[in-house]
C-alpha atoms as a PDB file:
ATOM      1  CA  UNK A   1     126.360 140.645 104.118  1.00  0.00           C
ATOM      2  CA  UNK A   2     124.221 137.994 102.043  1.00  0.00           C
ATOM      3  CA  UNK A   3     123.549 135.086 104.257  1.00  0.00           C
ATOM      4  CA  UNK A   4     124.220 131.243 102.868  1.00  0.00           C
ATOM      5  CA  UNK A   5     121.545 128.783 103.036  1.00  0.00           C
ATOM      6  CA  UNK A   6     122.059 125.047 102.467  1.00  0.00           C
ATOM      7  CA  UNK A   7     119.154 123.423 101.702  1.00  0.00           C
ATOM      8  CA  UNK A   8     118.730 119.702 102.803  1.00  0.00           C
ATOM      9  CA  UNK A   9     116.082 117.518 102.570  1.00  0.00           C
ATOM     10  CA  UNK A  10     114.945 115.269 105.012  1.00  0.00           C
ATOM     11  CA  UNK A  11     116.318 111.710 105.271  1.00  0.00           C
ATOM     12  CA  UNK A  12     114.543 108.686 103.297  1.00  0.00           C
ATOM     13  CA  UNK A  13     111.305 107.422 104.975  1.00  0.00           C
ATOM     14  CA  UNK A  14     109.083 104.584 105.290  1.00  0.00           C
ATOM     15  CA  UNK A  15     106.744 106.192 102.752  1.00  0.00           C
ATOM     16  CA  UNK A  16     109.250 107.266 100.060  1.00  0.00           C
ATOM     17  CA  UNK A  17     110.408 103.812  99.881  1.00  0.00           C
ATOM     18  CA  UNK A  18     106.428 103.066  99.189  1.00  0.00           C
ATOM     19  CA  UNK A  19     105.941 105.535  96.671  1.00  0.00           C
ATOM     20  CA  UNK A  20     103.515 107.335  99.043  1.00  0.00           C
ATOM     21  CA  UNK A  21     103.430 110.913  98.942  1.00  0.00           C
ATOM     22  CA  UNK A  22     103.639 112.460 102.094  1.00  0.00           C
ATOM     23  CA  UNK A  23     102.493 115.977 101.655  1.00  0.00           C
ATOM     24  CA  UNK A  24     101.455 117.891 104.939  1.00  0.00           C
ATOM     25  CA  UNK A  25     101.716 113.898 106.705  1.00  0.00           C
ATOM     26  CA  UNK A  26     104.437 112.141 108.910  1.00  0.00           C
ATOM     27  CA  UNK A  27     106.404 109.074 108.090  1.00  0.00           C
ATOM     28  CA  UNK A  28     109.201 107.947 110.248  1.00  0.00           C
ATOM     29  CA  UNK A  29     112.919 107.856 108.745  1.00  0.00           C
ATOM     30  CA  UNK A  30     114.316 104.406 107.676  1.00  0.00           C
ATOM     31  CA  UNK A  31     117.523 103.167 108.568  1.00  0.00           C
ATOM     32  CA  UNK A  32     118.839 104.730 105.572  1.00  0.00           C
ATOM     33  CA  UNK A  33     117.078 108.054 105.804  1.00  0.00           C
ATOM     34  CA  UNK A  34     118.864 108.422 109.365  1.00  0.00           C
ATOM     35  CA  UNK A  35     122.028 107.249 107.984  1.00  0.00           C
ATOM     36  CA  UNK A  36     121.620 109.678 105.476  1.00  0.00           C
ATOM     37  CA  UNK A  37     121.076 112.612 108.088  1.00  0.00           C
ATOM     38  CA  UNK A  38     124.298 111.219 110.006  1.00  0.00           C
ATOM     39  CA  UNK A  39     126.341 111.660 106.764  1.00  0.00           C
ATOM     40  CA  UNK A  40     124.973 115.304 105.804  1.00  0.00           C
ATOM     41  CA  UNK A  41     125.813 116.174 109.624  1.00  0.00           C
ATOM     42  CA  UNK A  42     129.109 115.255 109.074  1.00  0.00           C
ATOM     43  CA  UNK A  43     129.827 117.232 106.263  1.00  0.00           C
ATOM     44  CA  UNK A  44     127.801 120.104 107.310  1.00  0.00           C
ATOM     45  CA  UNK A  45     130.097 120.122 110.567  1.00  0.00           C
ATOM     46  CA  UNK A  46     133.612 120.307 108.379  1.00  0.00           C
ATOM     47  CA  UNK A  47     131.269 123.121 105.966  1.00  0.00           C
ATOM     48  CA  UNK A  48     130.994 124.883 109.512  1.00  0.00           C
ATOM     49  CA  UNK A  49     134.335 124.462 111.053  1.00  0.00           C
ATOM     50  CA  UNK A  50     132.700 125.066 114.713  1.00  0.00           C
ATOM     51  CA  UNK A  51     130.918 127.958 113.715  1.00  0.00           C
ATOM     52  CA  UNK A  52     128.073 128.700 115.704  1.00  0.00           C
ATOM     53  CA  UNK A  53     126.803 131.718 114.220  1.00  0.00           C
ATOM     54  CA  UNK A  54     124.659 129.547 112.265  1.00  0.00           C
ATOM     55  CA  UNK A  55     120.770 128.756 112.950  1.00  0.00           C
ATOM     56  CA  UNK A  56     119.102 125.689 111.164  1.00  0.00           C
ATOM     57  CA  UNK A  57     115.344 126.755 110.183  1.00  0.00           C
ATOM     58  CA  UNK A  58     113.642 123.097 110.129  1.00  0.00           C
ATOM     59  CA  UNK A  59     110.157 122.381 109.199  1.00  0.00           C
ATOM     60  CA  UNK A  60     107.850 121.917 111.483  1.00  0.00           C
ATOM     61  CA  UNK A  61     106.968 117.986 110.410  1.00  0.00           C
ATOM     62  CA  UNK A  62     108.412 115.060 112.505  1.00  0.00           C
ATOM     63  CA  UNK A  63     110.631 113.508 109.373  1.00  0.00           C
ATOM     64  CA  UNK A  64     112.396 116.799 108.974  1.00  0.00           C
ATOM     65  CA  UNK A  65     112.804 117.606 113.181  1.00  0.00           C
ATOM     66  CA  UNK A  66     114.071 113.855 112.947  1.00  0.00           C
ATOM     67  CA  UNK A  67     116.802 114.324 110.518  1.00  0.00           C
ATOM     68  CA  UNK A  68     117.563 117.912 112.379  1.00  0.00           C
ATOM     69  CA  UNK A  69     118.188 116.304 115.761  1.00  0.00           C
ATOM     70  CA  UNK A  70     120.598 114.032 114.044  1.00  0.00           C
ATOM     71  CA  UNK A  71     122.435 116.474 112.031  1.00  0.00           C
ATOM     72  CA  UNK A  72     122.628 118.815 114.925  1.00  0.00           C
ATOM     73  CA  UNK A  73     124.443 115.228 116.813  1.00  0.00           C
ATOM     74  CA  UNK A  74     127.533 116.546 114.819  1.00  0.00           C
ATOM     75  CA  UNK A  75     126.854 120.007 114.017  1.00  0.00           C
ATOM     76  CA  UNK A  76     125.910 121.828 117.645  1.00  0.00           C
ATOM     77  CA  UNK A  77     123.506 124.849 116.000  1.00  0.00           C
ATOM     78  CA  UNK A  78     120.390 126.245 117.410  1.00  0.00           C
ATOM     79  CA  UNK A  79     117.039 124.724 115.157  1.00  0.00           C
ATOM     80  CA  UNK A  80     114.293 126.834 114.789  1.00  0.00           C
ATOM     81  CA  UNK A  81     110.745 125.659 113.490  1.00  0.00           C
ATOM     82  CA  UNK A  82     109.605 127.569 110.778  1.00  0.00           C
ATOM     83  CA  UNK A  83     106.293 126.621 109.190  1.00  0.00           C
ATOM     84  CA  UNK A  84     106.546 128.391 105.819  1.00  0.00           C
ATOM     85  CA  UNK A  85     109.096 125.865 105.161  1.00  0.00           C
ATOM     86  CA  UNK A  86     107.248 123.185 105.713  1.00  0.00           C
ATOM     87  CA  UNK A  87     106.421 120.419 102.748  1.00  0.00           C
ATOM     88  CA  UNK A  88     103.633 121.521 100.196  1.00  0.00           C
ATOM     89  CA  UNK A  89     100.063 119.788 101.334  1.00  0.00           C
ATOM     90  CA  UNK A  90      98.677 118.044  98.887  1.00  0.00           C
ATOM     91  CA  UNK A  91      95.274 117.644 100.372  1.00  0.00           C
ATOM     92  CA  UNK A  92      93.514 114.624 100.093  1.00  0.00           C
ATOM     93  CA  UNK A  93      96.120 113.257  98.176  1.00  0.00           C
ATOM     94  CA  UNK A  94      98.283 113.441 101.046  1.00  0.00           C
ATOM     95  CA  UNK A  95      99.773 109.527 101.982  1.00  0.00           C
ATOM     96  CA  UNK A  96      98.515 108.271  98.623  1.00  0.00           C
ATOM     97  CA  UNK A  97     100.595 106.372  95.533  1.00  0.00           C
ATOM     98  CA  UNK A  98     100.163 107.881  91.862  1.00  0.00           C
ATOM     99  CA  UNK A  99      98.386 104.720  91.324  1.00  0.00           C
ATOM    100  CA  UNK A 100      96.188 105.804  94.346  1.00  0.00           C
ATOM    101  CA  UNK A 101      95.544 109.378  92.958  1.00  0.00           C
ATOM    102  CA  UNK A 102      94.724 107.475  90.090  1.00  0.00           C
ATOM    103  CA  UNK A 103      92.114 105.426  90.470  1.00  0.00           C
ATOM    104  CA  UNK A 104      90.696 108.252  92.384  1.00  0.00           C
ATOM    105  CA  UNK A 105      90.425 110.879  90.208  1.00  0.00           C
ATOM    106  CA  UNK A 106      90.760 109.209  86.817  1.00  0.00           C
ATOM    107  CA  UNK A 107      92.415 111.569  83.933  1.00  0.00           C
ATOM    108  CA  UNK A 108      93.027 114.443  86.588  1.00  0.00           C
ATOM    109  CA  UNK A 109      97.127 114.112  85.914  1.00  0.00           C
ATOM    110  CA  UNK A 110      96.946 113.424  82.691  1.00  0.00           C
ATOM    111  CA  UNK A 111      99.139 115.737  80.930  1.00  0.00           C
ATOM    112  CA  UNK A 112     101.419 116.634  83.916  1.00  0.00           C
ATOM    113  CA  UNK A 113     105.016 116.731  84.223  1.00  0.00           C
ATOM    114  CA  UNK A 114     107.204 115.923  87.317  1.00  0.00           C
ATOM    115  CA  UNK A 115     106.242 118.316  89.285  1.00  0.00           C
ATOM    116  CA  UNK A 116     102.948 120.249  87.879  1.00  0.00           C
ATOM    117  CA  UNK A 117     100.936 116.815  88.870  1.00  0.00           C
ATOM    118  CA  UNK A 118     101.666 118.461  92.454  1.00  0.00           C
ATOM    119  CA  UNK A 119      99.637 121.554  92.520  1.00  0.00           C
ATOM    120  CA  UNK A 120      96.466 120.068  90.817  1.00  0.00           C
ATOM    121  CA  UNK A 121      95.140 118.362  94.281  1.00  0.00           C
ATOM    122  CA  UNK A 122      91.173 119.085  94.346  1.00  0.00           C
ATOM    123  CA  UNK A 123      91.611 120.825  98.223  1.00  0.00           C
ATOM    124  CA  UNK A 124      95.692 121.512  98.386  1.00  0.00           C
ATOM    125  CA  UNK A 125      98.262 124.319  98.277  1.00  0.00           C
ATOM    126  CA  UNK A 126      98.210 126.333  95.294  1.00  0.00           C
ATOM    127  CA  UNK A 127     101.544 126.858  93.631  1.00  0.00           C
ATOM    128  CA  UNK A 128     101.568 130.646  94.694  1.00  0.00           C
ATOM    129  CA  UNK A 129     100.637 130.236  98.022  1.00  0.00           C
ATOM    130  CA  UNK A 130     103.787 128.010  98.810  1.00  0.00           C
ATOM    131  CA  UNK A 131     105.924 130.270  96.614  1.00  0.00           C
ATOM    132  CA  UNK A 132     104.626 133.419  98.755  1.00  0.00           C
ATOM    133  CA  UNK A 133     105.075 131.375 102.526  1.00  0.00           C
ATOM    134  CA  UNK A 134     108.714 130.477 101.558  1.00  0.00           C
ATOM    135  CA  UNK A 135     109.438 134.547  99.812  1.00  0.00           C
ATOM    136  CA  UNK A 136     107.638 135.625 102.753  1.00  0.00           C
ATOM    137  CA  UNK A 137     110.525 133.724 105.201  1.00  0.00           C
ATOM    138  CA  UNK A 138     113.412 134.785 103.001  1.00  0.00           C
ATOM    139  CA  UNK A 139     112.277 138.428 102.763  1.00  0.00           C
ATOM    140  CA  UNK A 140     112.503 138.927 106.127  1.00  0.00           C
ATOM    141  CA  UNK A 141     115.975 140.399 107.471  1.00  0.00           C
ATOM    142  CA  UNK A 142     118.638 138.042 108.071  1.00  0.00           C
ATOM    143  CA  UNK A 143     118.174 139.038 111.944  1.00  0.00           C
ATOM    144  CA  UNK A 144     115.016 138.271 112.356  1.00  0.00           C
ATOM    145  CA  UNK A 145     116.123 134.664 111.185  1.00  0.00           C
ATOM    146  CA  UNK A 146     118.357 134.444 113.460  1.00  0.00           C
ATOM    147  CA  UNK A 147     118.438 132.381 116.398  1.00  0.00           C
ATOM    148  CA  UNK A 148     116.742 134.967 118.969  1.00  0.00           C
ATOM    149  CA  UNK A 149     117.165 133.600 122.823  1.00  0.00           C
ATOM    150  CA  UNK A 150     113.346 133.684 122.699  1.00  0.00           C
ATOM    151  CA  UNK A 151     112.904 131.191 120.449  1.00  0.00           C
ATOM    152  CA  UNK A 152     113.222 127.000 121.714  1.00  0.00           C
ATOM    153  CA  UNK A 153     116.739 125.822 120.096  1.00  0.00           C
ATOM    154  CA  UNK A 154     116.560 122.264 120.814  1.00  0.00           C
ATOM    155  CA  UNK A 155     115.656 119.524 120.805  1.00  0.00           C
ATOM    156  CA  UNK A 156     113.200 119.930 118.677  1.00  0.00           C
ATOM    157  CA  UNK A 157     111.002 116.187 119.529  1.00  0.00           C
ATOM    158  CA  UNK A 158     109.473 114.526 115.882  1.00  0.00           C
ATOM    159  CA  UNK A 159     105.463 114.683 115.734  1.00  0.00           C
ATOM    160  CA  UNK A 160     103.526 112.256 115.287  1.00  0.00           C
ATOM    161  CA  UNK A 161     101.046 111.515 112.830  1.00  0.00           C
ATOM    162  CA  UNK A 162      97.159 110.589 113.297  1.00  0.00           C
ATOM    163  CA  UNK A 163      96.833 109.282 110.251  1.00  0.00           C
ATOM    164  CA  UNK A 164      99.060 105.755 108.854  1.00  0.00           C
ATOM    165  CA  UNK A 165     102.282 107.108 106.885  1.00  0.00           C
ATOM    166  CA  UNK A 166     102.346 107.026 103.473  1.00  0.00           C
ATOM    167  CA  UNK A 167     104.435 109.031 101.105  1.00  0.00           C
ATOM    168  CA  UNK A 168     106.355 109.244  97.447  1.00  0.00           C
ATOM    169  CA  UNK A 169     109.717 109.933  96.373  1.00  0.00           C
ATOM    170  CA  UNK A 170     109.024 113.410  95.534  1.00  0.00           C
ATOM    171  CA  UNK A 171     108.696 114.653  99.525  1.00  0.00           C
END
């Protein structure tokens, strides 16, 4: 049997309303980033229909355990942390503006798309190594992804960043 994934991204934060891009970093949900999470628990929980054979695999960063806990308010599945899911790093550049990454490394995005611009950080993830954490994760057999007893279901507490948030629409 194939197994269904529904991929959500976390709720608005502080950052993405700054045009900061948050990377491997933290930045707390806003009002509407939680309000966001309520209304995707809602419909996840008609999706479901009470199901509970159902695990949600949630990044290991605090914005994404945020908008679990709230989904899971109104849909009551185990979460698992799963770092190869986790947000591409973008090094140095992590918490920065465009304008920031910039001024910093003047003419180093020139010529990128949407998305390229992403992978050209000086000391972040490479393209392939994201692609092979997240193939890595979906390769493995839909048991082993699973909610195992083993494994802590909830609650599943944000973390907290050392550094000042900062982040872009495109986290």
């Amino acid at each position: 049997m194939d197994a269904e994934i529904y991929l959500v991204r976390h709720g608005e934060t502080e950052w993405n309303t700054e045009g900061r891009f948050q990377g491997g970093l933290d930045s707390p949900l806003t009002r509407n980033g939680r309000e966001q999470a309520r209304q995707f628990g809602l419909l996840l929980a008609r999706v479901l229909d009470g199901s509970r054979n159902f695990a949600m695999h949630v990044s290991p960063l605090g914005r994404t355990c945020e908008t679990a806990e709230i989904i899971r308010k109104y849909t009551p599945v185990a979460a698992i942390r799963e770092p190869r899911i986790r947000e591409v790093t973008i090094g140095s550049w992590d918490g920065l503006t465009h304008t920031d990454i910039d001024a910093g490394w003047p003419g180093l995005l020139s010529g990128c798309d949407r998305f390229s611009w992403y992978f050209r950080a000086p000391d972040g993830e490479a393209y392939d190594e994201a692609v092979n954490r997240v193939v890595a994760w979906l390769a493995e057999p839909k048991a082993a992804r699973q909610s195992p007893a083993d494994k802590p279901t909830a609650p599943i507490p944000a973390r907290s960043s050392s550094r000042p948030n900062r982040n872009g629409d495109d986290d």
